[in-house]
N, C-alpha and C. Protein backbone atom coordinates (compact mmCIF):
# COMPACT_ATOMS: atom_id res chain seq x y z
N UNK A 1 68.74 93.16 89.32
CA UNK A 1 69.97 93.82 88.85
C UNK A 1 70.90 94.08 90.04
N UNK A 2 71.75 93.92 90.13
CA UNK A 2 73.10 93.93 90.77
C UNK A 2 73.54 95.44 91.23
N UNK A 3 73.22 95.85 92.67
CA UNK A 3 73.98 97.40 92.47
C UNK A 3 75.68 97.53 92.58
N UNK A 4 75.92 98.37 92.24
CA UNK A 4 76.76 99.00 92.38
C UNK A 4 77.43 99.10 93.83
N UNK A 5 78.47 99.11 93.66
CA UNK A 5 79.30 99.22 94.88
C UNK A 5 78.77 100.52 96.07
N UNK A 6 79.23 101.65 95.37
CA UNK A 6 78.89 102.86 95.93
C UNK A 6 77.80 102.86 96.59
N UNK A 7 76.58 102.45 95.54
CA UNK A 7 75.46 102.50 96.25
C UNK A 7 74.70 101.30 97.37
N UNK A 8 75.44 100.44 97.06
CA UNK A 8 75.28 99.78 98.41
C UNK A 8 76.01 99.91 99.87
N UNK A 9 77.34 101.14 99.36
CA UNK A 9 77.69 102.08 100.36
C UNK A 9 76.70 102.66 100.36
N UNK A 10 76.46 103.28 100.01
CA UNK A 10 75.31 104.28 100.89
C UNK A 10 74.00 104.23 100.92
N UNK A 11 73.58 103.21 100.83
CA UNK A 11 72.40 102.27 101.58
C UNK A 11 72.66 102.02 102.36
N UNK A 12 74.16 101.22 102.73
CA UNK A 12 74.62 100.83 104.46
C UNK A 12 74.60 102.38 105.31
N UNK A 13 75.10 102.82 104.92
CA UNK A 13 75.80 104.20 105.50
C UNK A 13 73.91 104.83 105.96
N UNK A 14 72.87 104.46 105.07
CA UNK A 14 71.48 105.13 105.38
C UNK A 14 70.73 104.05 106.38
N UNK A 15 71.64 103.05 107.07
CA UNK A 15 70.86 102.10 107.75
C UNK A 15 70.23 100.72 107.18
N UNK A 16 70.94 100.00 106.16
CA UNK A 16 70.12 99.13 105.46
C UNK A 16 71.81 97.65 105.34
N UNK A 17 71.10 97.18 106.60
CA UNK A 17 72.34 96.19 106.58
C UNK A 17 72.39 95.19 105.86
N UNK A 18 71.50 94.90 105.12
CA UNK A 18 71.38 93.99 103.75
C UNK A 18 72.15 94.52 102.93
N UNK A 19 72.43 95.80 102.79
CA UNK A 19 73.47 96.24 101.47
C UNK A 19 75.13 95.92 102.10
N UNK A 20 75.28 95.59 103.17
CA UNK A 20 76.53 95.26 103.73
C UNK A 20 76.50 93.59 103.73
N UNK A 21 75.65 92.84 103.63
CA UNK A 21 76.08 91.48 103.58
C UNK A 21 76.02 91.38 101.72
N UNK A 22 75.34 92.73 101.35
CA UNK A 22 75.42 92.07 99.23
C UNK A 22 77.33 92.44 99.21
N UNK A 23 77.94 93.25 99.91
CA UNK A 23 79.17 93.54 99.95
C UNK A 23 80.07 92.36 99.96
N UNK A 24 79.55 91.37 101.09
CA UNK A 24 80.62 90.58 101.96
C UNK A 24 80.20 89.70 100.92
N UNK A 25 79.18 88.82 100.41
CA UNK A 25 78.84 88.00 99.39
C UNK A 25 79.75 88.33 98.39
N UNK A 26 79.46 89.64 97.76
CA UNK A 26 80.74 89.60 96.02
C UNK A 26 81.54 89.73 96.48
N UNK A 27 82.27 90.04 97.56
CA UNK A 27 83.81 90.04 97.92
C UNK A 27 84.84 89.10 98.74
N UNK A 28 83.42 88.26 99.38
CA UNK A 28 84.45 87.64 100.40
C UNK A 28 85.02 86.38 99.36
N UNK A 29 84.95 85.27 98.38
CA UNK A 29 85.81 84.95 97.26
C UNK A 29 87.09 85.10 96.99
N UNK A 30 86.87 86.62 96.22
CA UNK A 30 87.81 86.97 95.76
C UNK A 30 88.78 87.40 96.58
N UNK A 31 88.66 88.37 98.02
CA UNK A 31 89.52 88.31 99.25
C UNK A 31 90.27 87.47 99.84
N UNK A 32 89.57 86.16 99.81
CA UNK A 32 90.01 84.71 100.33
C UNK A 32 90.93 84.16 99.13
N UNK A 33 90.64 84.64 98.32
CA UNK A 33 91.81 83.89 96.88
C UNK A 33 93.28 84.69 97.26
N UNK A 34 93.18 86.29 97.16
CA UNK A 34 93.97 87.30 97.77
C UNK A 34 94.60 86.91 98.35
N UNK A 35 94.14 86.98 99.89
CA UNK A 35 94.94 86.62 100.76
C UNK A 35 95.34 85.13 100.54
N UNK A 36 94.83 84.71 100.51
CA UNK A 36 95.86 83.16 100.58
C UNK A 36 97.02 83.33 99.78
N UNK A 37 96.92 83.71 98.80
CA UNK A 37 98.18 84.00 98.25
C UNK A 37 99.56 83.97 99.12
N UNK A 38 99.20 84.96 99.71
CA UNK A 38 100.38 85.35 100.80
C UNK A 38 100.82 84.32 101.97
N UNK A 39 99.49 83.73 102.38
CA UNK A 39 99.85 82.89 103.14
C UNK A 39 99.53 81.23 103.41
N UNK A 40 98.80 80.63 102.54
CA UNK A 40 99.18 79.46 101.69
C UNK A 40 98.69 78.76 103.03
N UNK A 41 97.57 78.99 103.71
CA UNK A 41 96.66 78.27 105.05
C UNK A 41 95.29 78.93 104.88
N UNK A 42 94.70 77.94 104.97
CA UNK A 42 93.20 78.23 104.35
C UNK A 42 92.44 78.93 105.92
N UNK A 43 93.15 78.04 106.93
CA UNK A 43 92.47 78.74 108.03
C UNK A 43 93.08 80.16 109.07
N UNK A 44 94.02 80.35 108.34
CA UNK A 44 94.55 82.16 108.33
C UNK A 44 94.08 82.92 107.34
N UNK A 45 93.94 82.27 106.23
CA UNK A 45 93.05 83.23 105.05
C UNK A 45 92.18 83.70 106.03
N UNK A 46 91.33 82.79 106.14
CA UNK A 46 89.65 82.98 106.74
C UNK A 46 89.82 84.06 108.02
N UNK A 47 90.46 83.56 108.91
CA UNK A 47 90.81 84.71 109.99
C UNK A 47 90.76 86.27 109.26
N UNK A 48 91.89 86.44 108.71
CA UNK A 48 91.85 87.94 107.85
C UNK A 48 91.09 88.17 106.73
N UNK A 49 90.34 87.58 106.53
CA UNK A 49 89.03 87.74 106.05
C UNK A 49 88.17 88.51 106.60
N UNK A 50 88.21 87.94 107.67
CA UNK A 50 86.84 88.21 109.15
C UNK A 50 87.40 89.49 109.05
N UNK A 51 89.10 89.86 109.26
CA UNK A 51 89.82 90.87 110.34
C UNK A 51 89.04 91.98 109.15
N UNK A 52 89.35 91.89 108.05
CA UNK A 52 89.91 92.61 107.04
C UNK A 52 87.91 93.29 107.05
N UNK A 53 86.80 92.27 106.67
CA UNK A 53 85.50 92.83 106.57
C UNK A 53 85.06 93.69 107.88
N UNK A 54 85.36 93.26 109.11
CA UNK A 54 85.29 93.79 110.44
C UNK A 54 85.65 95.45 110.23
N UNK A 55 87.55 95.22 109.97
CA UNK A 55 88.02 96.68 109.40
C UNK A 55 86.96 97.79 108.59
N UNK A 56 86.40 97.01 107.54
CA UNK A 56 85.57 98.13 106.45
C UNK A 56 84.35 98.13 107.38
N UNK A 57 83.74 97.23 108.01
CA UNK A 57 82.51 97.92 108.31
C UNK A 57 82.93 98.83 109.41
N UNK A 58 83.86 98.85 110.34
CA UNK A 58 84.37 99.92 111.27
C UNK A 58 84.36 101.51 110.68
N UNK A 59 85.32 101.31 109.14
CA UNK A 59 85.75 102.21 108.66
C UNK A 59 85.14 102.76 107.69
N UNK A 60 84.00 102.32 107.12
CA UNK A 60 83.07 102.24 105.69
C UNK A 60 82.54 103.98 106.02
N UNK A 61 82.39 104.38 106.78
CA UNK A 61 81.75 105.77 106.79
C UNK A 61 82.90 106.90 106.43
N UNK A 62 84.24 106.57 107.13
CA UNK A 62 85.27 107.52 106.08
C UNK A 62 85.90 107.12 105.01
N UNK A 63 84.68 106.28 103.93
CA UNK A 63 85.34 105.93 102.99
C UNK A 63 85.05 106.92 101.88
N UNK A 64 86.28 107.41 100.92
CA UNK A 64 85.78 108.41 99.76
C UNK A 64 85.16 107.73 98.93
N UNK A 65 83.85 108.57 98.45
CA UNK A 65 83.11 107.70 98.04
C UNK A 65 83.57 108.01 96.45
N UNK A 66 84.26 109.14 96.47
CA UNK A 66 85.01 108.70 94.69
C UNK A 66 85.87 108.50 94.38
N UNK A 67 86.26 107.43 95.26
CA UNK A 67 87.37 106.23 94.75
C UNK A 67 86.36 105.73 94.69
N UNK A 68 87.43 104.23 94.10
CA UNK A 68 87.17 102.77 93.86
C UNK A 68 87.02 102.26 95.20
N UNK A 69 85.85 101.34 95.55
CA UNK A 69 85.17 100.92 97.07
C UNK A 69 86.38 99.42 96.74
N UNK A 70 86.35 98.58 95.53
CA UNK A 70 87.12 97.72 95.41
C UNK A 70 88.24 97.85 95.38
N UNK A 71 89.26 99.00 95.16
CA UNK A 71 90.31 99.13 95.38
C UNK A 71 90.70 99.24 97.48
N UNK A 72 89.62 99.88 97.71
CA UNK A 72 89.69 100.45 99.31
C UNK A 72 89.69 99.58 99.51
N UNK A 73 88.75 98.35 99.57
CA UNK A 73 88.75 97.17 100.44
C UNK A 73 90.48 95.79 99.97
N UNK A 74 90.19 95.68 98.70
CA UNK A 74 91.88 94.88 98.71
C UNK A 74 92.99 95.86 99.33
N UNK A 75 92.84 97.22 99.42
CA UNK A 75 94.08 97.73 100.33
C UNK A 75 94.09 97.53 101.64
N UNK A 76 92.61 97.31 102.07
CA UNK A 76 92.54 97.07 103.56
C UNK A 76 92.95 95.47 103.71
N UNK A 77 92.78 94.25 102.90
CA UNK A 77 93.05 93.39 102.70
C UNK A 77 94.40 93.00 102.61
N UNK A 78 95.40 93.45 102.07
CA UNK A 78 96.67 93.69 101.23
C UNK A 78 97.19 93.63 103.19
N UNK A 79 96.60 95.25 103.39
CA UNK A 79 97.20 95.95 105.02
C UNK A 79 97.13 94.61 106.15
N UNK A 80 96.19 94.50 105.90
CA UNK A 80 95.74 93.57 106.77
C UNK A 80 96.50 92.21 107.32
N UNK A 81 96.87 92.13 105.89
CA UNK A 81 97.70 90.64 105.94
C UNK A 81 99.28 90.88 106.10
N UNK A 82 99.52 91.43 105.61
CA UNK A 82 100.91 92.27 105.92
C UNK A 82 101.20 92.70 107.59
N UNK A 83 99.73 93.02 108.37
CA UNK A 83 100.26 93.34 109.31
C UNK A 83 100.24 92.30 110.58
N UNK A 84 99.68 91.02 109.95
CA UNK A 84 99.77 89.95 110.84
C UNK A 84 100.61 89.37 110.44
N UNK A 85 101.54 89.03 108.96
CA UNK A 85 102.97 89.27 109.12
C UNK A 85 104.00 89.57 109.74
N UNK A 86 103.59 90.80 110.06
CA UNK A 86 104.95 91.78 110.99
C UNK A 86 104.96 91.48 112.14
N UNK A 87 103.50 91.36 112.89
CA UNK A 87 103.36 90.66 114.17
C UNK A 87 103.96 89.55 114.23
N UNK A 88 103.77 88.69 113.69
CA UNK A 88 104.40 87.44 113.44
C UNK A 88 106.14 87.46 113.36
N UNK A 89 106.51 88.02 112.71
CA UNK A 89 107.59 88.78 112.20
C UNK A 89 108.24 88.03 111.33
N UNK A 90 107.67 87.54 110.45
CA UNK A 90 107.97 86.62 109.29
C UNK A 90 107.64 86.89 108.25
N UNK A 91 107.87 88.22 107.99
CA UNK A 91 107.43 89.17 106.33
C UNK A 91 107.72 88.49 105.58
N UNK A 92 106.66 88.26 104.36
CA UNK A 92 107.09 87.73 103.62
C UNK A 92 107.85 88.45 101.72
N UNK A 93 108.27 87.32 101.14
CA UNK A 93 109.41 87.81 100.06
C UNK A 93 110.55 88.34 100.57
N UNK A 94 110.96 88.21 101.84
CA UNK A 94 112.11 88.27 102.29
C UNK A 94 113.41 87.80 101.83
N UNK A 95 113.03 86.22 101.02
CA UNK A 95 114.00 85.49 100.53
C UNK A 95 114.06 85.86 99.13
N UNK A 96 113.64 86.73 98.60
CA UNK A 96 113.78 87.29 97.47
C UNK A 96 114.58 88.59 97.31
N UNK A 97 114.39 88.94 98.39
CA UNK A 97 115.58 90.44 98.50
C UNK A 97 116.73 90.45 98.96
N UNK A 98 117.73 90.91 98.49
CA UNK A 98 119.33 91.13 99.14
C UNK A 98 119.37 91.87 100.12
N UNK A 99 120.77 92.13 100.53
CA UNK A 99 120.92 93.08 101.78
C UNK A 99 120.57 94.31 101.86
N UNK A 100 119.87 94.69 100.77
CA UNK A 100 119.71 96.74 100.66
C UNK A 100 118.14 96.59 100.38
N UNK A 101 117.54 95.20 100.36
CA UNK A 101 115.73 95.26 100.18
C UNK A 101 115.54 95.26 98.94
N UNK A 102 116.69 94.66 97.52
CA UNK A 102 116.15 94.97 96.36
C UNK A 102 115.97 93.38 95.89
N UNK A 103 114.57 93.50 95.13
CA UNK A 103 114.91 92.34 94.87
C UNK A 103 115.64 91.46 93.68
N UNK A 104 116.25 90.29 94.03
CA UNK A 104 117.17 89.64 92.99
C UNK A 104 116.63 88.48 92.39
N UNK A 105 116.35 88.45 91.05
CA UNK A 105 115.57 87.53 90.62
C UNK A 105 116.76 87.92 89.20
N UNK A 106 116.93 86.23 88.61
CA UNK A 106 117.58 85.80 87.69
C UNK A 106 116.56 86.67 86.72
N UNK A 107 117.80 87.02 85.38
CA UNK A 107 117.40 87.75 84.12
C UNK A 107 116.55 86.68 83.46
N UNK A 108 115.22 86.32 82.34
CA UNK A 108 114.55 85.76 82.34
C UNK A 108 114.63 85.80 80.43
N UNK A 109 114.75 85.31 79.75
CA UNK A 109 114.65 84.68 78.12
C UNK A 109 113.25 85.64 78.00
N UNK A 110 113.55 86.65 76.98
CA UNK A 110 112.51 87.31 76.55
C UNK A 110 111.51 86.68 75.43
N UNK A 111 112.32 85.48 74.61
CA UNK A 111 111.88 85.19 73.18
C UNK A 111 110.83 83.71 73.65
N UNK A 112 109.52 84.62 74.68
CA UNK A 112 108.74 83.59 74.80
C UNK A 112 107.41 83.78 74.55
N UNK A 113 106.11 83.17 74.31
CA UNK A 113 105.23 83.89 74.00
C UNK A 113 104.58 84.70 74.84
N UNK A 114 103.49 85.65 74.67
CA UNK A 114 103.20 87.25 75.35
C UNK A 114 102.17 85.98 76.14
N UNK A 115 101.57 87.07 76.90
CA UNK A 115 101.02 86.99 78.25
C UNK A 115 99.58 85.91 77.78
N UNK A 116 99.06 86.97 76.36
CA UNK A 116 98.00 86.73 76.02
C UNK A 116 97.90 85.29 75.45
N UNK A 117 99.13 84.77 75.04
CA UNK A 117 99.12 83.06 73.89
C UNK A 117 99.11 82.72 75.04
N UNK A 118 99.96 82.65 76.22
CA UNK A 118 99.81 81.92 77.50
C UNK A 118 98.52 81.66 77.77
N UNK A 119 97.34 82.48 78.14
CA UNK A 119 96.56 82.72 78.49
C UNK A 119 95.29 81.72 77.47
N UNK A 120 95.62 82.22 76.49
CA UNK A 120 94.38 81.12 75.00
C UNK A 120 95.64 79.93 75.39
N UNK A 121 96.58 79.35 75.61
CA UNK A 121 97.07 78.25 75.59
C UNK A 121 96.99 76.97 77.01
N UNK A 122 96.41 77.89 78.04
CA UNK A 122 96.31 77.64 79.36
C UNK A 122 94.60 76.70 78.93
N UNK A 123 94.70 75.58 78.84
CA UNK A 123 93.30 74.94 78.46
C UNK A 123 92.44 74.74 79.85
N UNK A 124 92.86 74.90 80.91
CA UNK A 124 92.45 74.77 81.93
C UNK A 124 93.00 75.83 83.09
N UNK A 125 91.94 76.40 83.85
CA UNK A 125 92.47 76.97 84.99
C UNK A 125 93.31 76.72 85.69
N UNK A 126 93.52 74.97 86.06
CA UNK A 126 94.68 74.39 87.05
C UNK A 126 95.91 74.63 86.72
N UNK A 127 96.48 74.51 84.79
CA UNK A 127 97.45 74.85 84.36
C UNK A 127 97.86 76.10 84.58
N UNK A 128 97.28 77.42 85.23
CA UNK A 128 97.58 78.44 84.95
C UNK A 128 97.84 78.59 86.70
N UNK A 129 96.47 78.24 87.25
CA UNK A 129 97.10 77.93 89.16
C UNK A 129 98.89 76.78 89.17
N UNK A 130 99.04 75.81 88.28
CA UNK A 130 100.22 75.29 88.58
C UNK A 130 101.06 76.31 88.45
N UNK A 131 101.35 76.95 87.37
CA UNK A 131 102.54 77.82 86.90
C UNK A 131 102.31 79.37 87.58
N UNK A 132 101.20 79.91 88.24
CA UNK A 132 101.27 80.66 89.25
C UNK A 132 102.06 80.41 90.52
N UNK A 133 101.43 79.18 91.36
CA UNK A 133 102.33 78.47 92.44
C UNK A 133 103.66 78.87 92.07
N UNK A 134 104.60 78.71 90.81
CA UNK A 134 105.89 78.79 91.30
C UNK A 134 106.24 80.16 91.16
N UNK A 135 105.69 80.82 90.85
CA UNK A 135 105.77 82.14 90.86
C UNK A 135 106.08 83.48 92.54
N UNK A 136 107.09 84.09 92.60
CA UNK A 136 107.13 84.49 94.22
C UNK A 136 105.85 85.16 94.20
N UNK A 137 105.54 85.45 95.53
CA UNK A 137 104.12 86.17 96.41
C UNK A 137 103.85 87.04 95.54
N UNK A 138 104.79 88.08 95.69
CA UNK A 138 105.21 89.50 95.26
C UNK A 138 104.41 89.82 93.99
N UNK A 139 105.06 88.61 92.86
CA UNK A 139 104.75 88.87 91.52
C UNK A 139 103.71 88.41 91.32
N UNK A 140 102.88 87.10 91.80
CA UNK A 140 102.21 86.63 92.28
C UNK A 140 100.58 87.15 92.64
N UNK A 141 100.96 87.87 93.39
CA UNK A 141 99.71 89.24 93.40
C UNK A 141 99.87 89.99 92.56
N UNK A 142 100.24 90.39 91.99
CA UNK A 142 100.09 91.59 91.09
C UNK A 142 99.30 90.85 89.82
N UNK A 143 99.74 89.84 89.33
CA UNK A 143 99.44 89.10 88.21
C UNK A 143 97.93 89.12 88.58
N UNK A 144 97.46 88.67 89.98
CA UNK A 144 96.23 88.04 90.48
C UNK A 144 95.30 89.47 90.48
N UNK A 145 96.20 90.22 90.75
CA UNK A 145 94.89 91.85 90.68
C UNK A 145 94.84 92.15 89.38
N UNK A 146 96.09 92.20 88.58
CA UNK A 146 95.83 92.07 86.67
C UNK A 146 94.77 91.63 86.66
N UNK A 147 94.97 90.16 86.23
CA UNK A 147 94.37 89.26 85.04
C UNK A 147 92.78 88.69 85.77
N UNK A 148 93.09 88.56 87.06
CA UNK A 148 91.34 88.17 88.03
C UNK A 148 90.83 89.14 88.19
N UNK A 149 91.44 89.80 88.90
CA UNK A 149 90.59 91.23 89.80
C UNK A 149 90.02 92.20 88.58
N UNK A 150 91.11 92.01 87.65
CA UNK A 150 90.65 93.39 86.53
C UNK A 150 91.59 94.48 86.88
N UNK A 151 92.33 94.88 87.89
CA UNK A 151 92.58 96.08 88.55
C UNK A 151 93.69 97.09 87.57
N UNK A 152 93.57 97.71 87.07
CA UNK A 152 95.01 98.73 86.31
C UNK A 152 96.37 98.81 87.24
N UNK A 153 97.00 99.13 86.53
CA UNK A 153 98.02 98.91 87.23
C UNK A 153 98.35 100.25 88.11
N UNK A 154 97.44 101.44 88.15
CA UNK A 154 97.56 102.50 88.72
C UNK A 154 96.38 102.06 90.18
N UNK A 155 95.78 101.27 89.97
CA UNK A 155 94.92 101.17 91.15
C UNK A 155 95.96 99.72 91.98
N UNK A 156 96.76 99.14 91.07
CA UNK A 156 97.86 98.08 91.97
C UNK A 156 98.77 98.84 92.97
N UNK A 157 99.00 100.05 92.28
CA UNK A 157 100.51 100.69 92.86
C UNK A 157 99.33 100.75 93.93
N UNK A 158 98.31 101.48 94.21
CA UNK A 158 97.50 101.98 95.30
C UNK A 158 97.20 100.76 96.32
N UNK A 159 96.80 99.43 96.14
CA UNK A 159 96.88 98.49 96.82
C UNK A 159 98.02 97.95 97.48
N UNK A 160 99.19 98.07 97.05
CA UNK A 160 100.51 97.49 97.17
C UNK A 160 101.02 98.53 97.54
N UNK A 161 100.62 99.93 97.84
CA UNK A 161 101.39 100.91 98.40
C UNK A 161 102.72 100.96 97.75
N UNK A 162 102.88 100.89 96.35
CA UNK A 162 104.14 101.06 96.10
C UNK A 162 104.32 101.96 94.80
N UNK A 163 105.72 102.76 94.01
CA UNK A 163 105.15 103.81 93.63
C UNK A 163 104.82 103.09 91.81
N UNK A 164 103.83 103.93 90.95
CA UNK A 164 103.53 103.40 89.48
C UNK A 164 104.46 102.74 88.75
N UNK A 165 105.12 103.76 88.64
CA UNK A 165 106.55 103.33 87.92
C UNK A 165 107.25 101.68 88.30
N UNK A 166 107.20 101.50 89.80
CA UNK A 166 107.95 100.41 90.40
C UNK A 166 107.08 99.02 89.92
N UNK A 167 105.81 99.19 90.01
CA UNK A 167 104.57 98.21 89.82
C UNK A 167 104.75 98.12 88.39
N UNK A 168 104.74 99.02 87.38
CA UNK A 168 105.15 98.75 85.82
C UNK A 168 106.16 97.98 85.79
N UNK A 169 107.13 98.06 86.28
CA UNK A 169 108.82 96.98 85.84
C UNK A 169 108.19 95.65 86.74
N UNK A 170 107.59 95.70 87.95
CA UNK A 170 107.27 94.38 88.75
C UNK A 170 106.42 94.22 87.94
N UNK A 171 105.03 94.65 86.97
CA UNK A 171 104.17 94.20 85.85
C UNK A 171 105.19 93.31 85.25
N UNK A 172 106.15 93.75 84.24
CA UNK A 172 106.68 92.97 83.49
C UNK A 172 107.43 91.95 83.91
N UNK A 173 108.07 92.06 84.70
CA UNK A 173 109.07 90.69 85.40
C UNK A 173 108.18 89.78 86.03
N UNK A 174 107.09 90.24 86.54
CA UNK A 174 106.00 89.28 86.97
C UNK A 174 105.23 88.50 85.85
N UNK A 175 105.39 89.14 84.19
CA UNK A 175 104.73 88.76 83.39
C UNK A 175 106.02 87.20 82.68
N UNK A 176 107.23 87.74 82.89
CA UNK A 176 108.15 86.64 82.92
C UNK A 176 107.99 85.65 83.34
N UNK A 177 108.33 86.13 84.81
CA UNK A 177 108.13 84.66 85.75
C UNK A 177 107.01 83.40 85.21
N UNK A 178 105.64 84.15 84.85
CA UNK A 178 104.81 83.50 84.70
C UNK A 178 105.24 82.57 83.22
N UNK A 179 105.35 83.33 82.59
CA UNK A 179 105.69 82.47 81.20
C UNK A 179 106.61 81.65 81.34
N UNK A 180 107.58 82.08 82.03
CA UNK A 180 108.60 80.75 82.42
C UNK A 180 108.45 79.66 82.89
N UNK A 181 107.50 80.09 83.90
CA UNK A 181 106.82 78.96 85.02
C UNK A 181 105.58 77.85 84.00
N UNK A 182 105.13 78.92 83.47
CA UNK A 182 103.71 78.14 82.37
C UNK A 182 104.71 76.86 81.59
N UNK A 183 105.62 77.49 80.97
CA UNK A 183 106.41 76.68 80.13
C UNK A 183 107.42 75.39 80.66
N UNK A 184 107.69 76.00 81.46
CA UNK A 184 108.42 74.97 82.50
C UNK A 184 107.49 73.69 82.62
N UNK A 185 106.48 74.43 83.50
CA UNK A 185 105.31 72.98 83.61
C UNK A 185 104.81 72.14 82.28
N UNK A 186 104.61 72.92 81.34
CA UNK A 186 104.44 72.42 80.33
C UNK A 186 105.40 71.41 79.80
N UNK A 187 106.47 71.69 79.71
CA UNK A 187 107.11 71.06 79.30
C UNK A 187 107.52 69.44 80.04
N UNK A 188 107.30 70.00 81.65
CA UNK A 188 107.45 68.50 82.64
C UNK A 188 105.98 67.72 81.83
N UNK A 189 105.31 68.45 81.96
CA UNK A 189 104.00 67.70 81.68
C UNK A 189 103.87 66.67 80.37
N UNK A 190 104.44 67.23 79.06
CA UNK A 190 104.48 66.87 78.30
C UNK A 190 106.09 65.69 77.75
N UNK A 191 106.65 65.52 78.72
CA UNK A 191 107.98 64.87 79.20
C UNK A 191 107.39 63.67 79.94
N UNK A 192 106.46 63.85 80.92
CA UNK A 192 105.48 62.71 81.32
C UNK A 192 104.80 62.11 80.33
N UNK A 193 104.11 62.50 79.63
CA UNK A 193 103.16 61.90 78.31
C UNK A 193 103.78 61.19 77.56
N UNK A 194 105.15 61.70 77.42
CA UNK A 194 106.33 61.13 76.12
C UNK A 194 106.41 59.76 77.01
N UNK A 195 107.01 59.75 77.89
CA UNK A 195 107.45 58.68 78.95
C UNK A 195 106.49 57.39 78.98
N UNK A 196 104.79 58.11 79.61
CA UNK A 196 104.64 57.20 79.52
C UNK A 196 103.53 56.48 78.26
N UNK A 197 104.02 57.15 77.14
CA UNK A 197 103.35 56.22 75.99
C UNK A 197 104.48 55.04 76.05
């Protein structure tokens, strides 16, 4: 049986470094999907991977242990990558924001289907990775801590450091983009098929 997060915190925390590699096993995946997101190089993922697990085992002893251990670690993840960004100094979604930091994204056709027909209509994972790709970073992640991670959208604002309210309206415009993008492809796709019968 599979423990629990917590308690393989505090098995590590009692000296038992096997409960810190069952950590890095269920997480390092889904971290590496994460971050790439942002930065679209498999061998900078991996770097802040390392940076990001290094971070928690440094920091794993002032971790509250009643939070979410999976929320703590994608925030250290989230931080992480963001701050080899700044070093860099090539933040990204930059090209998505105007001169005051807000961002400007075209108004989007509401009369399309919900998240969920997308989702039963997506027959394959790749279709749903194509029409993610065109999707910005921004919205991009959020969708990816939704619909993969599982995460609420009160434990997103907490990853993304940004406030509930703001992550609810980026929920929905992020839920746009996607349907637009799903449909878009769809439609090239099925524009190819026509063609070449």
């Amino acid at each position: 049986m599979l423990q629990d997060d917590q308690q393989l915190v505090q098995d590590f925390l009692s000296g038992d470094d096997r409960a810190f590699e069952q950590l890095v096993k269920k997480y390092l995946s889904p971290l590496y999907n994460f971050i790439f997101l942002f930065t679209h190089d498999r061998n900078i993922a991996e770097d802040l991977v390392q940076d990001t697990f290094i971070k928690v085992w440094r920091h794993i002893a002032r971790f509250d242990q009643k939070r979410s251990f999976k929320t703590w670690i994608f925030t250290i993840a989230k931080n992480t990558t963001f701050d080899s960004f700044k070093k860099k100094q090539s933040i990204p979604f930059s090209s998505f924001e105007d001169g005051e930091g807000k961002m400007t994204l075209e108004v989007i056709d509401e009369n399309v289907p919900l998240p969920d027909e997308i989702l039963e209509k997506a027959e394959k994972t790749e279709d749903l990775d194509r029409a993610l790709e065109k999707v910005p970073e921004l919205y991009r992640a959020l969708i990816v801590l939704a619909y993969r991670e599982d995460f609420s959208l009160k434990e997103i604002s907490e990853i993304l450091h940004e406030p509930y309210n703001t992550i609810k309206s980026r929920h929905q415009r992020a839920l746009q983009l996607l349907k637009k993008a799903f449909l878009g492809a769809n439609a090239s796709e099925n524009g190819k098929e026509s063609y070449n019968k």
